[in-house]
Protein backbone atom coordinates (compact mmCIF):
# COMPACT_ATOMS: atom_id res chain seq x y z
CA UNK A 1 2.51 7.66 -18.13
CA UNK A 2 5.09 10.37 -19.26
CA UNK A 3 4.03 12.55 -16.25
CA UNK A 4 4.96 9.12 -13.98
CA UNK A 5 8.34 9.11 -15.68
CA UNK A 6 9.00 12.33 -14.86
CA UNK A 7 8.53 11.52 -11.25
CA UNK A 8 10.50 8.73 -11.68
CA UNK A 9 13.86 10.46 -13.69
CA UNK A 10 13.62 12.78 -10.31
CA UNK A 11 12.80 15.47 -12.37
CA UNK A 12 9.48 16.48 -11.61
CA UNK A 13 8.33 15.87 -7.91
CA UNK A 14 5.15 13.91 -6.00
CA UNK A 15 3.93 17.37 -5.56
CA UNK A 16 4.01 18.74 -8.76
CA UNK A 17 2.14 15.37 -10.19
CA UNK A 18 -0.42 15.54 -7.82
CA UNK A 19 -1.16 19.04 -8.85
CA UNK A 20 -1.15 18.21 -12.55
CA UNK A 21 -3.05 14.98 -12.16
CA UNK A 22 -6.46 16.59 -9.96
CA UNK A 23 -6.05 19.62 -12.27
CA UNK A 24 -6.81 17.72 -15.06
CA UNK A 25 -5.44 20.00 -17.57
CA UNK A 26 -3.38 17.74 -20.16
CA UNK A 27 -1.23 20.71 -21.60
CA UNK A 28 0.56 20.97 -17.79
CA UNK A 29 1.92 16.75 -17.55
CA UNK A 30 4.15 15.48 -19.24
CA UNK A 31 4.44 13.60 -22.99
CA UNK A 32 1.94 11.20 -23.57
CA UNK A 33 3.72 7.66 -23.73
CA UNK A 34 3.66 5.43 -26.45
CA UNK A 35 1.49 2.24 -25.57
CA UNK A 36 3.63 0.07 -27.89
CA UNK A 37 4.83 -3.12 -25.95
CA UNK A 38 2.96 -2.43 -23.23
CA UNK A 39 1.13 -5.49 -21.90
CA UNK A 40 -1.45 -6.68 -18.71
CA UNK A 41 0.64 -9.10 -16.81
CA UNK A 42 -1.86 -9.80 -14.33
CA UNK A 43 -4.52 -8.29 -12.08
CA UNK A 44 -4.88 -8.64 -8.21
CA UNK A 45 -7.09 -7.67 -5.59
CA UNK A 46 -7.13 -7.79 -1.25
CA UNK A 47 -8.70 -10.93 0.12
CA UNK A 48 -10.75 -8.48 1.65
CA UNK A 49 -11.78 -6.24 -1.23
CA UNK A 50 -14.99 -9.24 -1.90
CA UNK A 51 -13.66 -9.25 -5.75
CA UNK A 52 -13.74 -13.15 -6.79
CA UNK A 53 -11.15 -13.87 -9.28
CA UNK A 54 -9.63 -17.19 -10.34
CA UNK A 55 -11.28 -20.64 -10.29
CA UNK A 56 -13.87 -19.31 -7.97
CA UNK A 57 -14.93 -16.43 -10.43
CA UNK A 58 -14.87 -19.18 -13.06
CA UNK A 59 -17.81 -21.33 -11.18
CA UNK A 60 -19.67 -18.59 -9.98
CA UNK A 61 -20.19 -16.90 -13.66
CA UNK A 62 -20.38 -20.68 -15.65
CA UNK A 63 -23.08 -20.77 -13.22
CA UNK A 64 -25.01 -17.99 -13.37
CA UNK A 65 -25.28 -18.08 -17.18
């Protein structure tokens, strides 16, 4: 996340996270971000991605239990 606001501020560039994030070496991104008020507001997926979600999930697993 702190990497991400780097980006963001303009003071790190696409590039430069790109390189961090398939390097995976944690010492080169930036500041770990504090998770505190940080919340899921929802979840979505393509019509065409074959993920059910929503009343159909609902049937299909109250079903299959």
């Amino acid at each position: 996340m702190g990497s991400l606001l780097l980006v963001g501020a303009g003071l790190k560039t696409q590039a430069w996270f790109e390189q961090v994030f398939k390097g995976r070496d944690r010492t080169k991104s930036g500041d770990t971000a504090s998770s505190a008020g940080l919340y899921l507001v929802s979840v979505g997926y393509p019509d065409d991605c074959g993920i059910l979600f929503g009343p159909a999930a609902v049937t299909l697993l109250s079903h299959s239990i």
